[in-house]
C-alpha atoms as a PDB file:
ATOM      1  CA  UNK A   1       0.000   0.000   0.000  1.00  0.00           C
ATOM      2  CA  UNK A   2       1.603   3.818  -0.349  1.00  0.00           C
ATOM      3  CA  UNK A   3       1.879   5.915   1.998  1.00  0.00           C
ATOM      4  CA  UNK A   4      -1.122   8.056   2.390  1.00  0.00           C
ATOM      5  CA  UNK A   5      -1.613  11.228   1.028  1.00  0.00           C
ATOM      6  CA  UNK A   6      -2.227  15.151   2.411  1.00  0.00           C
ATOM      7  CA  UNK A   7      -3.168  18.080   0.336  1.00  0.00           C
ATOM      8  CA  UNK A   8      -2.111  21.223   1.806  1.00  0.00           C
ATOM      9  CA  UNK A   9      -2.893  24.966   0.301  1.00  0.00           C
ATOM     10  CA  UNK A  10      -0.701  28.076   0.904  1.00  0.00           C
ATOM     11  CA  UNK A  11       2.420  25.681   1.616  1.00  0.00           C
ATOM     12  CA  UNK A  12       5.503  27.898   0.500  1.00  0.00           C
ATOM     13  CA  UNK A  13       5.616  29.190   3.940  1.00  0.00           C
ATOM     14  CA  UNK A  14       4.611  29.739   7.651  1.00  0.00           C
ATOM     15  CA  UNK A  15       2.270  27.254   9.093  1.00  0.00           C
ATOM     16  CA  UNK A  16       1.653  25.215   5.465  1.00  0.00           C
ATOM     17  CA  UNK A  17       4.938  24.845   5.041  1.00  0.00           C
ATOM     18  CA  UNK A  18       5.785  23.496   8.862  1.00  0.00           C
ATOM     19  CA  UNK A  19       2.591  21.290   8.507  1.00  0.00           C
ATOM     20  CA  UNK A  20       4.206  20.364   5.202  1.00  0.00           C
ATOM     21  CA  UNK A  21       7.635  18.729   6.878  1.00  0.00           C
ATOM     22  CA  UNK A  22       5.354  17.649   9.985  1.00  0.00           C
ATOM     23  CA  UNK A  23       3.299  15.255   7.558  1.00  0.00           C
ATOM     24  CA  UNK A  24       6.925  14.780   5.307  1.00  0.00           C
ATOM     25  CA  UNK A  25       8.256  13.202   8.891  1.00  0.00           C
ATOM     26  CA  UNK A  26       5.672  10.994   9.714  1.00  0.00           C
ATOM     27  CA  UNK A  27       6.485   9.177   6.186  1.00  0.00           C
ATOM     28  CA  UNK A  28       3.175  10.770   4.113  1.00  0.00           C
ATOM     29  CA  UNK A  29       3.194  11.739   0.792  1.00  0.00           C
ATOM     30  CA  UNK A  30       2.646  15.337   0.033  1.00  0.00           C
ATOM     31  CA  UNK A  31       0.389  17.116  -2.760  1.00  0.00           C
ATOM     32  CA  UNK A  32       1.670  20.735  -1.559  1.00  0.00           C
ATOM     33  CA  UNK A  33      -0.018  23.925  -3.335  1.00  0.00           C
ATOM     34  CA  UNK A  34       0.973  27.742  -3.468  1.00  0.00           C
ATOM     35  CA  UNK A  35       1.030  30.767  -5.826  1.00  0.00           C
ATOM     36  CA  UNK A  36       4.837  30.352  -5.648  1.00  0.00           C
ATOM     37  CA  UNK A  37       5.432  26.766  -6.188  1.00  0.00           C
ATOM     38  CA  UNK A  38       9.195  27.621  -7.281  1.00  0.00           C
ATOM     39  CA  UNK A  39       9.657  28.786  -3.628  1.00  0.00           C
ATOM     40  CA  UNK A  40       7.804  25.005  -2.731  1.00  0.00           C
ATOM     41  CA  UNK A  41       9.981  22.880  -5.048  1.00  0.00           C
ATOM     42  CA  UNK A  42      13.587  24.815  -3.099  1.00  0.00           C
ATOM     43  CA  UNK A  43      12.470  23.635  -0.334  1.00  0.00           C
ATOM     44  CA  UNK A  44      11.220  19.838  -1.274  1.00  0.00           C
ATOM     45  CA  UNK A  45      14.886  19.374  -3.003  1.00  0.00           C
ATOM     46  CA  UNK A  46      16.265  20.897   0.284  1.00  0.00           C
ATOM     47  CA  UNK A  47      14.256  18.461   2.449  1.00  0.00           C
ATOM     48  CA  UNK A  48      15.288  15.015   0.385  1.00  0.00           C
ATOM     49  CA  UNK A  49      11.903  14.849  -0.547  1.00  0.00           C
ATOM     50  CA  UNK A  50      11.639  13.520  -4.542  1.00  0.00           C
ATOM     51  CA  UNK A  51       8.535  13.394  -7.106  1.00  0.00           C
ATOM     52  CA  UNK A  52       7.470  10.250  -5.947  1.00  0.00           C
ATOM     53  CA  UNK A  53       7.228  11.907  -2.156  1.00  0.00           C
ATOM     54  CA  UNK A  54       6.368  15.636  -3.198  1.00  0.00           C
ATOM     55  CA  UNK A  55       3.952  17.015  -5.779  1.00  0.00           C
ATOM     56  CA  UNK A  56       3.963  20.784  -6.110  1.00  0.00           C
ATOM     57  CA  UNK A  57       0.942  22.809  -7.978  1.00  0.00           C
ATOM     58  CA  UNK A  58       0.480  26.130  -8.715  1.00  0.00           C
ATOM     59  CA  UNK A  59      -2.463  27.627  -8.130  1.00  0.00           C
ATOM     60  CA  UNK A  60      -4.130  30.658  -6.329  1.00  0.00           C
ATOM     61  CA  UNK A  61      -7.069  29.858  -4.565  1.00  0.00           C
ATOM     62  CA  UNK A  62      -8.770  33.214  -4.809  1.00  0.00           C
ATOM     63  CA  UNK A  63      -9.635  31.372  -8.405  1.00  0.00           C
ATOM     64  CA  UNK A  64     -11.919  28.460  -7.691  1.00  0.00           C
ATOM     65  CA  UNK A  65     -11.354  26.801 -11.051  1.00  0.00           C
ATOM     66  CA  UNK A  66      -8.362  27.429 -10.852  1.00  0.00           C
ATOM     67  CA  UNK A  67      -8.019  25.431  -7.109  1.00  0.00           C
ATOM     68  CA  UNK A  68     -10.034  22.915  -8.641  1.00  0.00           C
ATOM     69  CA  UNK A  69      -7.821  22.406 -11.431  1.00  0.00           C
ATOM     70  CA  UNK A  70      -4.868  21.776  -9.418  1.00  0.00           C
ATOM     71  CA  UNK A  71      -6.752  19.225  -6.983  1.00  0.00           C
ATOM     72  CA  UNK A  72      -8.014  17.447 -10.358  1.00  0.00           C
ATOM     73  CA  UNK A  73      -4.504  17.428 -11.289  1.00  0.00           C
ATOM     74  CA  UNK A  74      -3.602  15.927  -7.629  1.00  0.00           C
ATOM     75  CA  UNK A  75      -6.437  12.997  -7.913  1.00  0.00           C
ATOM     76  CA  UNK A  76      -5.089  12.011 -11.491  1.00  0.00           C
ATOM     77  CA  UNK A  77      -1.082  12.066 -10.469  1.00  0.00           C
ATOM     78  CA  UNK A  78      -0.780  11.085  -6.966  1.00  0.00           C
ATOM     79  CA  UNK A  79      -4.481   9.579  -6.188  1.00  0.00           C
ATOM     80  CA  UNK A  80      -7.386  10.754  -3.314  1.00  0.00           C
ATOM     81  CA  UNK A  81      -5.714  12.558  -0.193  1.00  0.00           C
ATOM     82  CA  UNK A  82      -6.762  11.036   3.080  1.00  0.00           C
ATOM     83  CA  UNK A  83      -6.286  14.223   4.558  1.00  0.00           C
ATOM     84  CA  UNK A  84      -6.503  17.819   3.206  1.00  0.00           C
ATOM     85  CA  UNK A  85      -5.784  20.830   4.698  1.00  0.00           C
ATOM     86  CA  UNK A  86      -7.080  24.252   3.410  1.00  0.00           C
ATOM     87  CA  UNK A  87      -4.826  26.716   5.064  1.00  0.00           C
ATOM     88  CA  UNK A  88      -4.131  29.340   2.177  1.00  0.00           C
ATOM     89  CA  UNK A  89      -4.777  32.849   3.732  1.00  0.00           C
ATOM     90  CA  UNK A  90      -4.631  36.251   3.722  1.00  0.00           C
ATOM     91  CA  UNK A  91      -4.613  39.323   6.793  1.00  0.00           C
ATOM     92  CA  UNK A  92      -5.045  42.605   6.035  1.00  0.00           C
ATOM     93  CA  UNK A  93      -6.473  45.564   8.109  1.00  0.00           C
ATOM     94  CA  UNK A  94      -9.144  47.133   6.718  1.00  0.00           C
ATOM     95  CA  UNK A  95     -11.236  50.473   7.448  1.00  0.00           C
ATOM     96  CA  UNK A  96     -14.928  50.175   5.911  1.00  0.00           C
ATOM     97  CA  UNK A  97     -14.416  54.516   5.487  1.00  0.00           C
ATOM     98  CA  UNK A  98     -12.076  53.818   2.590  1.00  0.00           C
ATOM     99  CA  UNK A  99     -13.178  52.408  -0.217  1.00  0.00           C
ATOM    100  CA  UNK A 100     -10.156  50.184  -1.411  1.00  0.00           C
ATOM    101  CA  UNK A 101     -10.345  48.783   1.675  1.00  0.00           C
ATOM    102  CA  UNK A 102     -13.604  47.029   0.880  1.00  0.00           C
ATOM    103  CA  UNK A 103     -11.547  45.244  -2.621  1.00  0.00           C
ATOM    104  CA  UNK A 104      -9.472  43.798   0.541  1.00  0.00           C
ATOM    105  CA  UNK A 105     -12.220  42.787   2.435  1.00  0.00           C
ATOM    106  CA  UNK A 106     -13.353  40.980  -0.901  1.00  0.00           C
ATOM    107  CA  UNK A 107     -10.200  39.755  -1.401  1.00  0.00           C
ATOM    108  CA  UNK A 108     -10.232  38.241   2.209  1.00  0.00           C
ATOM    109  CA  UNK A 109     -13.071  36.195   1.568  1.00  0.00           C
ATOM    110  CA  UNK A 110     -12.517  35.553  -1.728  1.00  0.00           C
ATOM    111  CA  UNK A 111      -9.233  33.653  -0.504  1.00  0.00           C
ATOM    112  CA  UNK A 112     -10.069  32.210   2.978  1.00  0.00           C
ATOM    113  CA  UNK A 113     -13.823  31.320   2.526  1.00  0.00           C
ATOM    114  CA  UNK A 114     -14.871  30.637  -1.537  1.00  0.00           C
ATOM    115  CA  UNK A 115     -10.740  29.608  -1.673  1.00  0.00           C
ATOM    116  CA  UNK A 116     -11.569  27.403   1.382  1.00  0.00           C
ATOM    117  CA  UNK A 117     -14.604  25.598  -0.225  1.00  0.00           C
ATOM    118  CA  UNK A 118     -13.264  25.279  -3.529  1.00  0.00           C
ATOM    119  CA  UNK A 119     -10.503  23.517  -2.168  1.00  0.00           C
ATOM    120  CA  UNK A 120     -12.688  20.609  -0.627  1.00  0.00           C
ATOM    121  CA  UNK A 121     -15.017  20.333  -3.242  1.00  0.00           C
ATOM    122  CA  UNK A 122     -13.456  18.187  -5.607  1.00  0.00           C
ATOM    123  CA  UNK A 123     -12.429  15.688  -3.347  1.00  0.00           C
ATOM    124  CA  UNK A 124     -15.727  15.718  -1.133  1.00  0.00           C
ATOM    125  CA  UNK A 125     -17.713  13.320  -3.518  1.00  0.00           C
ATOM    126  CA  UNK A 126     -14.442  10.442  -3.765  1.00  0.00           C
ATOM    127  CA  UNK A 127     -13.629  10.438  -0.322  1.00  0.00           C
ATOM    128  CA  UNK A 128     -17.873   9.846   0.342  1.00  0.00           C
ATOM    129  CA  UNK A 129     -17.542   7.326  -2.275  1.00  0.00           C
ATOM    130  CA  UNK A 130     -14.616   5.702  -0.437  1.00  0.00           C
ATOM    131  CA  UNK A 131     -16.285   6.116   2.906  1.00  0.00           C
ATOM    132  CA  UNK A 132     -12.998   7.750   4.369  1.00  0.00           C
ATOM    133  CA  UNK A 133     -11.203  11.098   4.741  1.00  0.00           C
ATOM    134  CA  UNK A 134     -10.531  14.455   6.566  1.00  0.00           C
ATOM    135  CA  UNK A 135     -10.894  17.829   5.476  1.00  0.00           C
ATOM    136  CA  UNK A 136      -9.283  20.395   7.721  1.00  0.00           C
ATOM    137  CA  UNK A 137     -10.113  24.170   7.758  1.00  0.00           C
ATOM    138  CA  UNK A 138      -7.738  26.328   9.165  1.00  0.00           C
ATOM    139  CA  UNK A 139      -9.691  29.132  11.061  1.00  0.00           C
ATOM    140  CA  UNK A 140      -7.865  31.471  13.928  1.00  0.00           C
ATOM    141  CA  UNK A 141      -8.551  32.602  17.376  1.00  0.00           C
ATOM    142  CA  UNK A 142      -9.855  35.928  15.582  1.00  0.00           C
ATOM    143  CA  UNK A 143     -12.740  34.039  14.445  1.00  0.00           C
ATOM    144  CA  UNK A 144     -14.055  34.283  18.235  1.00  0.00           C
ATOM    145  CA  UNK A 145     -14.884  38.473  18.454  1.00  0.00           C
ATOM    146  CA  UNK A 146     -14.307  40.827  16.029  1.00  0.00           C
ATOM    147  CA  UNK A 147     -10.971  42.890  16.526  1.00  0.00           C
ATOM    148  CA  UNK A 148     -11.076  46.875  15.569  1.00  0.00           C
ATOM    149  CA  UNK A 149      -9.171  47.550  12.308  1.00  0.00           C
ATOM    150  CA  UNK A 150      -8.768  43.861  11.647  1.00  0.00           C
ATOM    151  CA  UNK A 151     -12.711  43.492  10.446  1.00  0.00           C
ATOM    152  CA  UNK A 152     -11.763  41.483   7.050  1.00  0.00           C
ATOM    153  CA  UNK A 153      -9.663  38.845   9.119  1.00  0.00           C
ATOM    154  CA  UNK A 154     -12.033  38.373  11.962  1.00  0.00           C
ATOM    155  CA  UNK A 155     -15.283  38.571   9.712  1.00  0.00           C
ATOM    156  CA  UNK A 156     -13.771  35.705   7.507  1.00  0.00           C
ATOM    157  CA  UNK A 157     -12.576  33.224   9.866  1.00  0.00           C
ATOM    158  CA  UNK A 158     -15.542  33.289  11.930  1.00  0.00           C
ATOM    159  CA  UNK A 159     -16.903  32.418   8.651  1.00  0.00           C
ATOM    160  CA  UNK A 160     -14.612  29.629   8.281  1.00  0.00           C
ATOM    161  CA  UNK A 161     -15.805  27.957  11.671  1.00  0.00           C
ATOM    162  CA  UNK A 162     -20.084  28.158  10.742  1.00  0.00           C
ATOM    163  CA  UNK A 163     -19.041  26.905   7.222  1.00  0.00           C
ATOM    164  CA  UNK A 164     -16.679  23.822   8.470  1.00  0.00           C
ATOM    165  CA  UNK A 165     -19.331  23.074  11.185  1.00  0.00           C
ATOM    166  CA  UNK A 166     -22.120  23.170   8.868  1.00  0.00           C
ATOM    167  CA  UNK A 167     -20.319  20.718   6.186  1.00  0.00           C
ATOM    168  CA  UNK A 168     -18.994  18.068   9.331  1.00  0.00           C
ATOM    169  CA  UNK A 169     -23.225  17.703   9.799  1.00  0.00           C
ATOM    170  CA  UNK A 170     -23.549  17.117   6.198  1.00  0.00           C
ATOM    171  CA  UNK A 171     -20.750  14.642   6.464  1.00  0.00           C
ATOM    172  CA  UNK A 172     -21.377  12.880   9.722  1.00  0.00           C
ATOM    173  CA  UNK A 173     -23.113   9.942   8.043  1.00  0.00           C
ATOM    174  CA  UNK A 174     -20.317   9.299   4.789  1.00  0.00           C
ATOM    175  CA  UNK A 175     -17.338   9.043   7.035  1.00  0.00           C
ATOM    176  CA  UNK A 176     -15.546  12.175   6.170  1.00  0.00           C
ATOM    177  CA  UNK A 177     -14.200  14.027   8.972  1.00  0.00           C
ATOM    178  CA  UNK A 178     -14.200  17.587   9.025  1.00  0.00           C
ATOM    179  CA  UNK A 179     -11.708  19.400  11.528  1.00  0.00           C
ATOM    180  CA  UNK A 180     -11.820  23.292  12.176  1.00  0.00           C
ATOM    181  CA  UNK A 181      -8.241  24.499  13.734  1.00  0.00           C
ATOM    182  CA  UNK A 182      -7.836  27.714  15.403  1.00  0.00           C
ATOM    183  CA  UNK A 183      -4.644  28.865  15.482  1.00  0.00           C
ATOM    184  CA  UNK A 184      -3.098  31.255  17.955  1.00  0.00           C
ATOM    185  CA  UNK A 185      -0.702  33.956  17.224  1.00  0.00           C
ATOM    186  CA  UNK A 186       2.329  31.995  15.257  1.00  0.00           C
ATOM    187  CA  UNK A 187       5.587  33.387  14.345  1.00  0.00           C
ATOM    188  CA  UNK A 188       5.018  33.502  10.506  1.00  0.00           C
ATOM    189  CA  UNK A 189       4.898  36.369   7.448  1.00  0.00           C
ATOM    190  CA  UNK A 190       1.260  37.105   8.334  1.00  0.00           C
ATOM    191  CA  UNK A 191       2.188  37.822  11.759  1.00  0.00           C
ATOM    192  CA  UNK A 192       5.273  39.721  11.414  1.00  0.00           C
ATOM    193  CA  UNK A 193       3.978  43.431  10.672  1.00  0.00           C
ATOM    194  CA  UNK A 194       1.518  42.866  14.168  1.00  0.00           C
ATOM    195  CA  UNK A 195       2.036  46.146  16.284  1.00  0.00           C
ATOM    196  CA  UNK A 196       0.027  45.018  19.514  1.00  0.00           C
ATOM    197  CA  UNK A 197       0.755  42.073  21.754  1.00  0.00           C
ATOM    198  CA  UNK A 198       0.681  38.482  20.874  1.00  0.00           C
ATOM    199  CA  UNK A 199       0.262  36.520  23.725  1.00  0.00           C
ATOM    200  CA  UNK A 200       1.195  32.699  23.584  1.00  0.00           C
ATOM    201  CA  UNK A 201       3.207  33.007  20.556  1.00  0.00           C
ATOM    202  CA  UNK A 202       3.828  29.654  18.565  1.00  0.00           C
ATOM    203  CA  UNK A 203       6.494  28.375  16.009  1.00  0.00           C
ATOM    204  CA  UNK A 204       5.261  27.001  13.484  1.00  0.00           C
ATOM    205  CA  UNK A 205       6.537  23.940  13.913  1.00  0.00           C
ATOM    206  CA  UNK A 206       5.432  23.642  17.435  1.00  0.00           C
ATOM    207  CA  UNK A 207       1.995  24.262  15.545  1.00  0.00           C
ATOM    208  CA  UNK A 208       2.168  22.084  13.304  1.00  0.00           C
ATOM    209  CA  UNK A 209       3.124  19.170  15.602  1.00  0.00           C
ATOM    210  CA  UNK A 210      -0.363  20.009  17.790  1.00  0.00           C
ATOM    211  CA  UNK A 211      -1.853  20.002  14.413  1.00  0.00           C
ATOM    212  CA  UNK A 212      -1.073  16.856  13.581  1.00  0.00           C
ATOM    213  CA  UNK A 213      -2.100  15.098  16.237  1.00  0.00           C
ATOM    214  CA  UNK A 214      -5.661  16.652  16.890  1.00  0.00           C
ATOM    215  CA  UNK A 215      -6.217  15.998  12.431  1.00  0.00           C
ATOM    216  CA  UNK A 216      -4.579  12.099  13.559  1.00  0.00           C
ATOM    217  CA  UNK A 217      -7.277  12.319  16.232  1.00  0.00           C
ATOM    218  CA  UNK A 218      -9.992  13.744  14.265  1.00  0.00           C
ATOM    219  CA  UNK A 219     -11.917  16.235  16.775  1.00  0.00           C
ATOM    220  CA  UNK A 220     -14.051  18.670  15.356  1.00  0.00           C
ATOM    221  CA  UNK A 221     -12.898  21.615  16.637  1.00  0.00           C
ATOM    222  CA  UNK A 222      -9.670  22.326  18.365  1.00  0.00           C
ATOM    223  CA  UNK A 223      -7.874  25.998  19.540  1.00  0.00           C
ATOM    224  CA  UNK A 224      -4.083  25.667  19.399  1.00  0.00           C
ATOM    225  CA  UNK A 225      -2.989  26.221  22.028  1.00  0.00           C
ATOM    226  CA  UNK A 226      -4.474  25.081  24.642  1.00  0.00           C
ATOM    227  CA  UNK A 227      -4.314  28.569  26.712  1.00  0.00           C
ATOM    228  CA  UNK A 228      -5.555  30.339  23.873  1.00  0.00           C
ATOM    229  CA  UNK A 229      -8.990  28.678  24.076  1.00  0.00           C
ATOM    230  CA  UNK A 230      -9.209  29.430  27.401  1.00  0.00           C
ATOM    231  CA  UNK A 231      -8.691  33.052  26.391  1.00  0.00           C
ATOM    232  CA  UNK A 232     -11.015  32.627  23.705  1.00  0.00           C
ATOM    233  CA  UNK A 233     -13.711  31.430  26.051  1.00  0.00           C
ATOM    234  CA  UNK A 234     -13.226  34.158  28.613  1.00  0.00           C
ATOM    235  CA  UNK A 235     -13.276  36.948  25.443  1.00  0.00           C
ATOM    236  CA  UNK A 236     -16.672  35.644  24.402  1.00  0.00           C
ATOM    237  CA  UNK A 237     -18.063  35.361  27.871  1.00  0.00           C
ATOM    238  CA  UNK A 238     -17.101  39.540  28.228  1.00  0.00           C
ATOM    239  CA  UNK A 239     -20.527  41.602  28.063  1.00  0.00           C
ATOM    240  CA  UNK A 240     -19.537  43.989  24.985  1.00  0.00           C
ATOM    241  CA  UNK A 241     -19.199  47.584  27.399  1.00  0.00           C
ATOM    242  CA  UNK A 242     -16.411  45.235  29.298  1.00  0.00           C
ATOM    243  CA  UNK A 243     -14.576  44.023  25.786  1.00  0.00           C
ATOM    244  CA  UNK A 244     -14.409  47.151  23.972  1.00  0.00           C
ATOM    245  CA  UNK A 245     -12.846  48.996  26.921  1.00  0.00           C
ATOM    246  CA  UNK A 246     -10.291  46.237  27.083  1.00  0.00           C
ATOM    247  CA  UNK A 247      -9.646  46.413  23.510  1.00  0.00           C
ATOM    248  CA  UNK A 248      -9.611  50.751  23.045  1.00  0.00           C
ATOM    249  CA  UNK A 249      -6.168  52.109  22.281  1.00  0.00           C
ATOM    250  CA  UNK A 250      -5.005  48.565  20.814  1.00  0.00           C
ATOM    251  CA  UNK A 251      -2.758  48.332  17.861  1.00  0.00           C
ATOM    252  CA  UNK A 252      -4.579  48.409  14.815  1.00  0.00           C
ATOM    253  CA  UNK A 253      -3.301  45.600  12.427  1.00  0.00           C
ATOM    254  CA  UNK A 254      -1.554  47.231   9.317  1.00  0.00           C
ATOM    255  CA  UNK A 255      -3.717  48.459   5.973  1.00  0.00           C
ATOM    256  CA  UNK A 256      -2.399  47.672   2.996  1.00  0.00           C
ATOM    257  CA  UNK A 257       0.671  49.743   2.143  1.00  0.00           C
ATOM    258  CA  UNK A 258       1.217  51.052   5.531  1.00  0.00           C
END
């Protein structure tokens, strides 16, 4: 028998890419996709890992034919993931009183809601057929209360949890697992411009190790870490007088070309 399979989006860096040599170490093959696949393939030839171990495909999955294409592409090369992760996304501040900000917002969800669902849905109907499977949403601690200046981000990954816990009902009886992952802060591009504080702060790798367990495990719906849910739990208990007076004065996550 191979080995089995993941399909991971936005793997050229940060938390795709640790997830990436996390699944690489446990002896799975990889189907590994990212606008910059060149950046991908440096690091598969700098990991040992060969054709046979490592697909790469480039796609951006802000275009949902275009996603599609490239899982097609994985199903007739390398076969039907067992597991596949849709972590591909984008932060950017936003302020709804300028009006390029609201292309960002639409970019937002364009990559890490449609880009999320386009990335399951041609390998929903196989892995039903086959009675086996996981698809894994990568959400984020913002998805709990909205954060000022960061109402894109938030908005979207909220999103991300109601979608992924609507489609685990729908799946309950095939055998597909659906897993929603919240993510703390981790030390990564997307976190790197953050002016305010960042409490529990992750490598990725120490991430992606937690991440791999609780997708081995399949739970529904896991914060990472541990602490941070507790956080998360205590932020949406707060009556909203009590949260926005903790939260006035805080760092504003960066607009785009600030």
């Amino acid at each position: 028998m191979p080995a089995p399979l993941v399909f991971i989006t936005g793997a050229s860096s940060g938390i795709g890419q640790a997830l990436a040599a996390r699944y690489a170490a446990a002896g799975w093959r990889l189907a590994l996709v990212a606008r910059r696949s060149a950046d991908i393939e440096a690091w598969a030839r700098a990991t040992g890992l060969d054709a046979s171990r490592c697909g790469v495909y480039a796609a951006d999955v802000a275009e949902p034919d275009v996603i599609i294409a490239a899982a097609q592409r994985c199903l007739a090369t390398q076969g039907l993931p067992d597991v596949v992760i849709a972590n591909a996304g984008i932060s950017v501040g936003m302020d709804s009183a300028v009006r390029a900000d609201l292309d960002v917002m639409r970019e937002t969800f364009a990559v890490n809601n449609i880009g999320l669902a386009a990335t399951f849905h041609p390998f929903l109907g196989p892995m039903r057929e086959r009675g086996s499977g996981t698809l894994v949403g990568i959400a984020s601690i913002s998805a709990i209360r909205g954060l000022p200046g960061h109402g894109a981000y938030c908005a979207s990954k909220a999103a991300v949890v109601a979608y992924c816990e609507s489609l685990r009902g729908e799946c309950r009886a095939s055998g597909v697992r659906v897993v929603t992952l919240l993510p703390g802060w981790v030390a990564t591009p997307l976190t790197a411009g953050n002016v305010y504080p960042m409490p529990f702060l992750m490598q990725p790798a120490d991430f992606a190790d937690r991440a791999f367990r609780a997708i081995r495990a399949g739970v529904g719906y896991r914060v990472i870490p541990w602490p941070m849910g507790l956080v998360a739990k205590l932020l949406g208990l707060l009556p909203n007088a009590l949260f926005d007076r903790l939260f006035a004065g805080r760092g504003r996550k960066k607009r785009r070309g600030e």
